[in-house]
Protein backbone atom coordinates (compact mmCIF):
# COMPACT_ATOMS: atom_id res chain seq x y z
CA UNK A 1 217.88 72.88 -15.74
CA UNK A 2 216.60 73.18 -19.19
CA UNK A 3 213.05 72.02 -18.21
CA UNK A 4 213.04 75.66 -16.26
CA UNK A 5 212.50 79.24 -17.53
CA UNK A 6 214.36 81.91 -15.35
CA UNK A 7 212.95 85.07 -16.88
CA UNK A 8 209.63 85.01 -14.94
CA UNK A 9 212.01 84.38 -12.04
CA UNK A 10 214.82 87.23 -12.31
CA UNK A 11 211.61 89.80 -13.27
CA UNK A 12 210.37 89.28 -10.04
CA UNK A 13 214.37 89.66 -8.19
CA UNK A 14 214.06 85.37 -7.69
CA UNK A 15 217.61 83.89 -8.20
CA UNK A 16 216.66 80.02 -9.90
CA UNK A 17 220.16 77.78 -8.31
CA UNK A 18 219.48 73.96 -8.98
CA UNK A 19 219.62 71.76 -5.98
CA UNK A 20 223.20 69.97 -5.12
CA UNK A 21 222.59 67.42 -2.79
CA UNK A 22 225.42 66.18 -0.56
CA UNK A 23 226.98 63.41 -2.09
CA UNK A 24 227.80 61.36 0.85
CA UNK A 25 226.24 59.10 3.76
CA UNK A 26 222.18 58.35 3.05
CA UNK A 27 222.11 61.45 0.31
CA UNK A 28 225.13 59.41 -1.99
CA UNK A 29 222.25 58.19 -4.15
CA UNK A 30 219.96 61.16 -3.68
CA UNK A 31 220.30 62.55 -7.65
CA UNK A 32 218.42 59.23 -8.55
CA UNK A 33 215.54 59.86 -6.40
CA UNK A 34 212.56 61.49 -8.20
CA UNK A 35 208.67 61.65 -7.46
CA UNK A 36 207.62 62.09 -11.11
CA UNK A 37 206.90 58.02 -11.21
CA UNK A 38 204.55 58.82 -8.73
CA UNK A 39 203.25 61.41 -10.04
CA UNK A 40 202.53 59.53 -13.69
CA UNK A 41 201.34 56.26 -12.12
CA UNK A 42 198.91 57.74 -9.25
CA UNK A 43 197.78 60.81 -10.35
CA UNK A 44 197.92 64.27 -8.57
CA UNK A 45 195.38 63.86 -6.50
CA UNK A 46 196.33 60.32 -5.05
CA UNK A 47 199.91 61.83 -4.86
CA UNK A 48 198.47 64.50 -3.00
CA UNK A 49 196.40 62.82 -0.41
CA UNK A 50 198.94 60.14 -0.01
CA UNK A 51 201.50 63.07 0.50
CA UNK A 52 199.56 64.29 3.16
CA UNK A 53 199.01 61.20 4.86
CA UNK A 54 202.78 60.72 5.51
CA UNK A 55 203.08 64.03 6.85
CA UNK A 56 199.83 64.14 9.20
CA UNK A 57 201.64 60.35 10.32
CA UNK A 58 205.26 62.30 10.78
CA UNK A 59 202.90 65.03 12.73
CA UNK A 60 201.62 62.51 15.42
CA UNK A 61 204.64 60.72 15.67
CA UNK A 62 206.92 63.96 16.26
CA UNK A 63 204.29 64.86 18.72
CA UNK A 64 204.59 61.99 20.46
CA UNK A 65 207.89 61.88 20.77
């Protein structure tokens, strides 16, 4: 977690813990999994919207269920 900075963090009582995935069934290959292609090849705002497309789709479809 070198890319991070804890001070601002611990001034404001925020404990900064990195993010251990299980390692096992669908999460085995879960450390390889990052969104930061995304990010660099469509652009925060395409990100964005597309983001929010899957999770207005996920909305319907849990409400239908």
């Amino acid at each position: 977690m070198a890319y991070l900075d804890p001070a601002p963090f611990a001034a404001g009582g925020i404990a900064v813990m990195p993010f251990q995935p299980p390692t096992t069934t669908i999460w085995s290959s879960s450390r390889k999994v990052s969104a930061l292609w995304a990010l660099a090849a469509l652009g925060p705002h395409d990100l964005a919207a597309r983001l929010q497309t899957l999770a207005s789709d996920h909305a319907l479809r849990a409400a239908a269920a």
